[in-house]
Protein backbone atom coordinates (compact mmCIF):
# COMPACT_ATOMS: atom_id res chain seq x y z
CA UNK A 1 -43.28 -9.63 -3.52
CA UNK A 2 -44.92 -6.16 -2.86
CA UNK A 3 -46.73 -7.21 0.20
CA UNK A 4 -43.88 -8.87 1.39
CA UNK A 5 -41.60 -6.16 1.39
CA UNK A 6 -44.32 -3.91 2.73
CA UNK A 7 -45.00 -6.28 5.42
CA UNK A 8 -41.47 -6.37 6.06
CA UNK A 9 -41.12 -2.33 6.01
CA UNK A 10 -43.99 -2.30 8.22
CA UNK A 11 -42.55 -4.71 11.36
CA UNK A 12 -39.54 -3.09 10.86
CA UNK A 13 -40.93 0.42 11.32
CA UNK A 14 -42.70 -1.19 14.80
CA UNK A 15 -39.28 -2.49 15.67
CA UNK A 16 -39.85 -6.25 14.51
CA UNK A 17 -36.47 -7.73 12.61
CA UNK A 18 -37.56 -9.86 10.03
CA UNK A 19 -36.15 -11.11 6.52
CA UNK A 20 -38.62 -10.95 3.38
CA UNK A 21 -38.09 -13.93 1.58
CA UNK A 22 -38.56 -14.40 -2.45
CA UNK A 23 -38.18 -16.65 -5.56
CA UNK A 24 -36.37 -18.18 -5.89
CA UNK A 25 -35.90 -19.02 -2.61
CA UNK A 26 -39.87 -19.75 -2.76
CA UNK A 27 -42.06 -21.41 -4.79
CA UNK A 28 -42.88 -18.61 -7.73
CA UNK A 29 -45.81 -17.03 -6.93
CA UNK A 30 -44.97 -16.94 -3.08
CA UNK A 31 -43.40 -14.99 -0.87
CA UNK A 32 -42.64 -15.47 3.43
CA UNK A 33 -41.33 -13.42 6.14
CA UNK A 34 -38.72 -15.10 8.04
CA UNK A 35 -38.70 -14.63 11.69
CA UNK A 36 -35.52 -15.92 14.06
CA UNK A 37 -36.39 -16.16 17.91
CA UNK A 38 -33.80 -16.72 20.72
CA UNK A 39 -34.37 -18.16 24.17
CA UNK A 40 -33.78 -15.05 25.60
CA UNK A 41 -36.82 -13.67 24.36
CA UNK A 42 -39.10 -13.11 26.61
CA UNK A 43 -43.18 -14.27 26.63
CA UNK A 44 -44.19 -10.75 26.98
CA UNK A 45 -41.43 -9.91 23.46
CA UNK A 46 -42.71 -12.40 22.12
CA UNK A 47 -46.62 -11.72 22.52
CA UNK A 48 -45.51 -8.15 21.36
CA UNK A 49 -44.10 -9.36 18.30
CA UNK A 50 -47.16 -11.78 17.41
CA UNK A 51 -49.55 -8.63 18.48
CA UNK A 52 -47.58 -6.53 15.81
CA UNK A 53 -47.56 -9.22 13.15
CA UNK A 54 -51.70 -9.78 13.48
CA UNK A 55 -51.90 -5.82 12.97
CA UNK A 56 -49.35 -5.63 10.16
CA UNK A 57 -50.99 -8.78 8.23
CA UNK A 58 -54.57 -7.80 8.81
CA UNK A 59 -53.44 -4.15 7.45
CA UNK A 60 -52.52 -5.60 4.42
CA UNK A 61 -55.12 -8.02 3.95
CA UNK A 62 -52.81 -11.45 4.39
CA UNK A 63 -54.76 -12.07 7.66
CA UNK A 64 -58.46 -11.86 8.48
């Protein structure tokens, strides 16, 4: 849950809304980020928002 909520505190802090997600919603163990997208988004918000997410999980080690 830690990584989760730090993930979470760090999108947020680049201006990403996102919902950490825990047990028991999720399997014990496991944690998500829930993400909600519109189809007013635009490509260029949305490659922001993927650009952000890459940095944030690679900071904390959830993506290589």
């Amino acid at each position: 849950m830690e990584k989760a909520v730090h993930m979470w505190k760090v999108l947020s802090e680049e201006g990403v809304f996102v919902n950490p997600v825990a047990p028991p919603a999720t399997p014990p163990g496991r944690c998500l980020i829930r993400t909600s997208y519109m189809a007013t988004h635009t490509d260029e918000q949305l490659d922001r928002v993927l650009l952000i997410m890459e940095q944030a999980g690679k900071k904390l080690g959830v993506i290589q």
